[in-house]
Protein backbone atom coordinates (compact mmCIF):
# COMPACT_ATOMS: atom_id res chain seq x y z
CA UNK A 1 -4.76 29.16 12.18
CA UNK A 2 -4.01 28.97 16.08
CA UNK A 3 -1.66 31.12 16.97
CA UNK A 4 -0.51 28.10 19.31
CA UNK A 5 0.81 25.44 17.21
CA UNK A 6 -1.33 22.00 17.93
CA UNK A 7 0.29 19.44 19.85
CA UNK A 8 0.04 16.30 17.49
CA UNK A 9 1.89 12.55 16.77
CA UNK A 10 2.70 11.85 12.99
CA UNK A 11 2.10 8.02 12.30
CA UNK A 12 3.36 6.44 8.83
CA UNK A 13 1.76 3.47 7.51
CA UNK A 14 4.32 1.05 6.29
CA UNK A 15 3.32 -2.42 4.37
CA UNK A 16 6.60 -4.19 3.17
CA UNK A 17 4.87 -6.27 0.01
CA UNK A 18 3.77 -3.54 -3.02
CA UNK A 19 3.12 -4.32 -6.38
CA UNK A 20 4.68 -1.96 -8.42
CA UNK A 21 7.80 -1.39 -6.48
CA UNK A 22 8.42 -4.50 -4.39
CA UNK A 23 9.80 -3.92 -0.54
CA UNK A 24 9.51 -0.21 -1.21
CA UNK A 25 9.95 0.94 2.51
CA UNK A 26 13.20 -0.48 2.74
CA UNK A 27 14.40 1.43 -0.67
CA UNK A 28 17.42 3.03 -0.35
CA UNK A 29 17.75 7.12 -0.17
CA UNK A 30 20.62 8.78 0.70
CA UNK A 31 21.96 5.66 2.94
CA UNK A 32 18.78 5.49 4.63
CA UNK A 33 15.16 3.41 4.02
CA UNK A 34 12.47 5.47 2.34
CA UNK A 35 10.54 4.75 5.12
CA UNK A 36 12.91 6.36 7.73
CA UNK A 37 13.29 9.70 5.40
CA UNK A 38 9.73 10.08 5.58
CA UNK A 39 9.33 9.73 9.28
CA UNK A 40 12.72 12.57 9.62
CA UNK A 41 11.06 14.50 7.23
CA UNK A 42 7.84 14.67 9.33
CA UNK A 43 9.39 15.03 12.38
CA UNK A 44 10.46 18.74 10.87
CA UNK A 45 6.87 19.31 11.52
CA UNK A 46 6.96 20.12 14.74
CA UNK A 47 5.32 16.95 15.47
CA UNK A 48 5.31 15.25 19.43
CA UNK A 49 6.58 12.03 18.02
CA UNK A 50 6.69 9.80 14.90
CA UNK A 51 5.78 6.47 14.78
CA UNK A 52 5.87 4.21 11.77
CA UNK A 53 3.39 1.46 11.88
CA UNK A 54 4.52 -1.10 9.40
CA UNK A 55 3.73 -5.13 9.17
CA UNK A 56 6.94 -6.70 9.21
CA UNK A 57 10.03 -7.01 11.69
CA UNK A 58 12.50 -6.01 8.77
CA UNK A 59 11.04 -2.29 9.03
CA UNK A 60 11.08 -2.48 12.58
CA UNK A 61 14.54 -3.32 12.76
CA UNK A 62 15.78 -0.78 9.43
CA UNK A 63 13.80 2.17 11.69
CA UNK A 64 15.16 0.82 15.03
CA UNK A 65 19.00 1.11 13.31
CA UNK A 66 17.87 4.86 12.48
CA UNK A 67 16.72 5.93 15.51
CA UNK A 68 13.18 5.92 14.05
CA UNK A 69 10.29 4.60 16.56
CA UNK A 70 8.78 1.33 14.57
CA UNK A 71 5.47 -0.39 15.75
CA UNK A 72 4.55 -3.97 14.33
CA UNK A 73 1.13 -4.19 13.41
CA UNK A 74 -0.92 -7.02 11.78
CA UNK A 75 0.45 -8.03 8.72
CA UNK A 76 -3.57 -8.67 7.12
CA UNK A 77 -5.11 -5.35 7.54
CA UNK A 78 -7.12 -4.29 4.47
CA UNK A 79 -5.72 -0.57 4.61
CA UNK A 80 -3.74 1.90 6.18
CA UNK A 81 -6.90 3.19 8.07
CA UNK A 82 -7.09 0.40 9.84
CA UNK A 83 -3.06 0.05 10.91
CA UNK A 84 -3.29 3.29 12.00
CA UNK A 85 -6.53 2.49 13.91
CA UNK A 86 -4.66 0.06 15.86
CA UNK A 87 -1.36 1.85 16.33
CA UNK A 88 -3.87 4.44 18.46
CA UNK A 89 -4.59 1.40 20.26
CA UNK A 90 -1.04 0.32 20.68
CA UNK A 91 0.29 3.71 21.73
CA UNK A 92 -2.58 4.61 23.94
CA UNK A 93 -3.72 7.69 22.68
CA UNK A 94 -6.14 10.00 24.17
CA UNK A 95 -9.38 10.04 21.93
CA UNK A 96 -8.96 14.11 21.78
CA UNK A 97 -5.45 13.01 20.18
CA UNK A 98 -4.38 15.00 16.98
CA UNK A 99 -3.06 12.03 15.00
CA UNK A 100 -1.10 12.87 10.99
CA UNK A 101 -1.38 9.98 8.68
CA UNK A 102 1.87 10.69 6.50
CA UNK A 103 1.94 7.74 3.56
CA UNK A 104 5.76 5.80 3.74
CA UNK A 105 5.97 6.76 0.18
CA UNK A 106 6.32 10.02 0.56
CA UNK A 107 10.39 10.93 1.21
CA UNK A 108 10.23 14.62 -0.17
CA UNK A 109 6.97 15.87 1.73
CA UNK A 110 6.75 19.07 3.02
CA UNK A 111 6.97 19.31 6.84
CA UNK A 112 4.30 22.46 6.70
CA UNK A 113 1.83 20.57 5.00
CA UNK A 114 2.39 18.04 7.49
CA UNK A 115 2.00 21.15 10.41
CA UNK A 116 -0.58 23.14 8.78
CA UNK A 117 -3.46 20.17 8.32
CA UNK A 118 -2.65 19.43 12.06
CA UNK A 119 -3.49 23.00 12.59
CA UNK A 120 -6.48 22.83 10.75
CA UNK A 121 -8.02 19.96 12.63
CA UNK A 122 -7.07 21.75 15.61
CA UNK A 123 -9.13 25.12 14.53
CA UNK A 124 -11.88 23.36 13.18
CA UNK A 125 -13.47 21.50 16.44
CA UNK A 126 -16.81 20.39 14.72
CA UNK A 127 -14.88 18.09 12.32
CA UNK A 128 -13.41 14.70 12.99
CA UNK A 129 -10.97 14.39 10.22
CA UNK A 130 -8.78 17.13 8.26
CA UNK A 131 -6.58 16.93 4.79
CA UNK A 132 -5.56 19.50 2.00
CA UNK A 133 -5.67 20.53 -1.49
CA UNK A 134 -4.42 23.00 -3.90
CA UNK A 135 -5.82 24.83 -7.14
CA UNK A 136 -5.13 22.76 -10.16
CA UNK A 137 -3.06 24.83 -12.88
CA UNK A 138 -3.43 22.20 -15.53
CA UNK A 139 -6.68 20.93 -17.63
CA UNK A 140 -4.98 17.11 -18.12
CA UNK A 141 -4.96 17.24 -14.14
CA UNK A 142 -8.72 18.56 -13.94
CA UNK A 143 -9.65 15.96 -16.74
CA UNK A 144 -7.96 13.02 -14.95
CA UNK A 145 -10.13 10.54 -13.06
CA UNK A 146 -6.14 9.46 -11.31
CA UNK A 147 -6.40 13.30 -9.63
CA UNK A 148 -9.00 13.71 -6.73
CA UNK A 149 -11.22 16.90 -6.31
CA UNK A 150 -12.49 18.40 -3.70
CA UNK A 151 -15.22 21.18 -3.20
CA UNK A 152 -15.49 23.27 -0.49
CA UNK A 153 -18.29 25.04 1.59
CA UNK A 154 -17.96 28.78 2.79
CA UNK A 155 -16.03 27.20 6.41
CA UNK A 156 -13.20 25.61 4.17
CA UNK A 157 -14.55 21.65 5.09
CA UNK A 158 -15.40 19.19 1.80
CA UNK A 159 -18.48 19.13 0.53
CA UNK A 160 -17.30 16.28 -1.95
CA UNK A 161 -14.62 14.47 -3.35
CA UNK A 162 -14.49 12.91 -6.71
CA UNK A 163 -12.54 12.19 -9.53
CA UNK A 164 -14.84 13.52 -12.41
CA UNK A 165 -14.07 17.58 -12.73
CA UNK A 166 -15.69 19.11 -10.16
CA UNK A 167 -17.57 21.34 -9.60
CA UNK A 168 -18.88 20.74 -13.46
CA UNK A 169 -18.90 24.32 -15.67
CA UNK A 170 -22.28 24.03 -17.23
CA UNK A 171 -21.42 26.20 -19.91
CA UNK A 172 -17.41 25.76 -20.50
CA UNK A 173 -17.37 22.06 -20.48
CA UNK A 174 -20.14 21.63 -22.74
CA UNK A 175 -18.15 20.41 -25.73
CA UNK A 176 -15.52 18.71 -23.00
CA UNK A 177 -12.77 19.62 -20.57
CA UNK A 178 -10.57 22.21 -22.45
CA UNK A 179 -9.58 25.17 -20.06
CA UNK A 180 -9.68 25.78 -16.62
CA UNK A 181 -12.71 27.60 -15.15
CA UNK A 182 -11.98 30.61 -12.71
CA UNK A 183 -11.23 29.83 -9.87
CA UNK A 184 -9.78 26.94 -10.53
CA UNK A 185 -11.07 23.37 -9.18
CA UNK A 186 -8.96 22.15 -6.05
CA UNK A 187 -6.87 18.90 -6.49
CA UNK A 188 -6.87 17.02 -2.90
CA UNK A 189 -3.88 16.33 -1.55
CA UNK A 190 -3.20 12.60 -0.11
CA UNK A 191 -2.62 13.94 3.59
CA UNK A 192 -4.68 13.83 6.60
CA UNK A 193 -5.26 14.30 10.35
CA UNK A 194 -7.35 12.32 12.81
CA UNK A 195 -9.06 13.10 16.28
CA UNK A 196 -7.89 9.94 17.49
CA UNK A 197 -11.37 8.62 18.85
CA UNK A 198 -12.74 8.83 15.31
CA UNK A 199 -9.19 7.23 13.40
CA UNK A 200 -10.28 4.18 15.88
CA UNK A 201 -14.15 3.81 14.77
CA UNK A 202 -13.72 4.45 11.06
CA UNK A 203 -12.44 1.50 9.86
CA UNK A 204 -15.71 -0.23 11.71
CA UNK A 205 -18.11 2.26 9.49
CA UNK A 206 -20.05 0.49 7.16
CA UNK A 207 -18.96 1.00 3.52
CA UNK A 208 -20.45 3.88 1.63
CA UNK A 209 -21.91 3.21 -1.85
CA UNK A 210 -20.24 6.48 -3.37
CA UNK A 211 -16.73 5.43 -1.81
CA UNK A 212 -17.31 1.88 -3.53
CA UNK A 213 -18.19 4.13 -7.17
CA UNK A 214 -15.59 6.40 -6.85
CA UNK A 215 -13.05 4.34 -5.02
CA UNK A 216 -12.29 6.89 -2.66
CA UNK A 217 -12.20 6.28 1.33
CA UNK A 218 -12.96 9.76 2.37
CA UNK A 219 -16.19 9.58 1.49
CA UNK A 220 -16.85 7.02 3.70
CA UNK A 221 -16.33 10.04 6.14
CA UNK A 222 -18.46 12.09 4.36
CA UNK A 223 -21.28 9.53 4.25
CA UNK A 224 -21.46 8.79 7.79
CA UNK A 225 -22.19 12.49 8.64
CA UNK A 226 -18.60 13.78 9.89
CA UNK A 227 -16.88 16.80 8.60
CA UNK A 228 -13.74 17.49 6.93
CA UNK A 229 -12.18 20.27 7.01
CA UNK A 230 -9.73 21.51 4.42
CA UNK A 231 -6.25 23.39 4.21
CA UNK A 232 -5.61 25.12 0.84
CA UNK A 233 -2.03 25.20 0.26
CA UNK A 234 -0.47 27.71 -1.97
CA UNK A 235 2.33 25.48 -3.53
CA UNK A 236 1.56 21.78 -5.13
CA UNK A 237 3.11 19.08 -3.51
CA UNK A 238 6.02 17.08 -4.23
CA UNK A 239 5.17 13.42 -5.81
CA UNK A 240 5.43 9.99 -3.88
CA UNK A 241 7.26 7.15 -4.95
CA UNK A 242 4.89 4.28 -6.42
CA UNK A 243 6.87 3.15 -9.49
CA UNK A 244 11.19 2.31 -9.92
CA UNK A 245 10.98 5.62 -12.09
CA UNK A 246 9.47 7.89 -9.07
CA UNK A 247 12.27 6.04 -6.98
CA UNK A 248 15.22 7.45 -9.36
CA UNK A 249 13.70 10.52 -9.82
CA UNK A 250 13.59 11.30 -5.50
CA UNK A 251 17.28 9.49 -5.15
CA UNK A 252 18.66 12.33 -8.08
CA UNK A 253 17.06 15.10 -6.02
CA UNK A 254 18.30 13.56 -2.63
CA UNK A 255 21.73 15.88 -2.80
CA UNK A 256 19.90 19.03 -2.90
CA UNK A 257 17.16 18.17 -1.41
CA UNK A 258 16.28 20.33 2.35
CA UNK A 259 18.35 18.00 4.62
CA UNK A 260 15.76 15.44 6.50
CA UNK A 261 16.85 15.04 10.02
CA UNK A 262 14.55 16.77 12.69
């Protein structure tokens, strides 16, 4: 890691309609949207700025009420790739620009996570995108095709992502996932940082057939020849919020959870 901390702008996807959990962003925590705890949460990262990037005027105005910098992007973009391609644009960032993608769903994250893949964009120069992971400690997480692997090369950057168990123990698993090899597999964590230049041309990279199999947009990264690099993380990360019961569980925690504000 540089012993200079990387200068870098947090942006959160926000999209007001959600299936599970409808107008999520604007769920109440603490007397605040979820959407604004996660952008004070991030901005504990030691991050330039924070910018949500959200597709209605209602989050605008709830972040706006907070103190929280809102930008409204289109409301028909197919993913949060390409919001944040065209918040970039918006903002006017430098194509050398260190840019965090933080999800809106995400009120308890850890500001270091947040820091340290910013960090590890920053010290790995031959690689356009970077993200984290952590060893899994459980064999129903290994077995799960819901939690995404990564493997590594010697440089720490993904070789592969997938949500089979891999890399595959030839001789352990041959009568089925049942313990852990050693080391344990790495479960990827849902973060990532962005040279900015590349965050703008990915969402106009042609789809790649193992991101259509596995349903998994970094391997469109992968595909196109661009690296990854990857910060392993000690600790496992707190969950989202993608169901009513995920909501509950954060708004218990809220009271003693680290406070939020920058």
């Amino acid at each position: 890691m540089s012993a200079a901390a990387p200068t870098f702008t947090v942006l959160v996807p926000a999209r007001l309609a959600s299936t599970r959990l409808p107008r999520k962003p604007l769920a109440d925590i603490g007397g605040a949207p979820m959407v604004v705890r996660v952008a004070q949460r991030a901005a504990r990262s030691g991050a330039l700025r924070v910018v949500v990037a959200c597709d209605d005027a209602a989050i605008v105005d709830a972040c706006r009420v907070h103190g929280v910098q809102a930008l409204l992007t289109r409301a028909d973009h197919p993913s949060g790739s390409d919001r944040l391609a065209e918040a970039c644009e918006l903002l006017g960032l430098d194509g050398d620009a260190l840019v965090v993608n933080v999800q809106g769903d995400e009120p308890l994250i850890d500001p270091q996570l947040v820091r340290r893949t910013a960090a590890t964009l920053a010290d790995h120069p031959d690689c356009a995108v970077a993200t984290a992971a952590h060893a899994i400690d459980s064999v129903a997480d290994l077995a799960s095709p819901h939690v995404v692997k990564v493997v590594l090369d010697a440089q720490g950057r993904a070789l592969y992502f997938s949500r089979a168990p891999v890399p595959w123990w030839r001789e352990g698993f041959a009568q089925g996932v049942e313990r852990l090899p050693s080391p344990p597999p790495l479960r990827h964590i849902g973060v990532y940082a962005y040279r900015a230049a590349f965050l703008r041309r990915f969402p106009r990279l042609p789809i790649a057939p193992p991101e259509v199999l596995e349903s998994l947009e970094q391997l469109r990264v992968l595909w196109h020849g661009e690296r990854i690099a990857v910060w392993v993380s000690p600790e496992r990360p707190v969950p989202g919020v993608d169901t009513l019961q995920d909501l509950e569980r954060v708004r218990a925690a809220w009271p003693s959870a680290p406070p939020a504000s920058a």
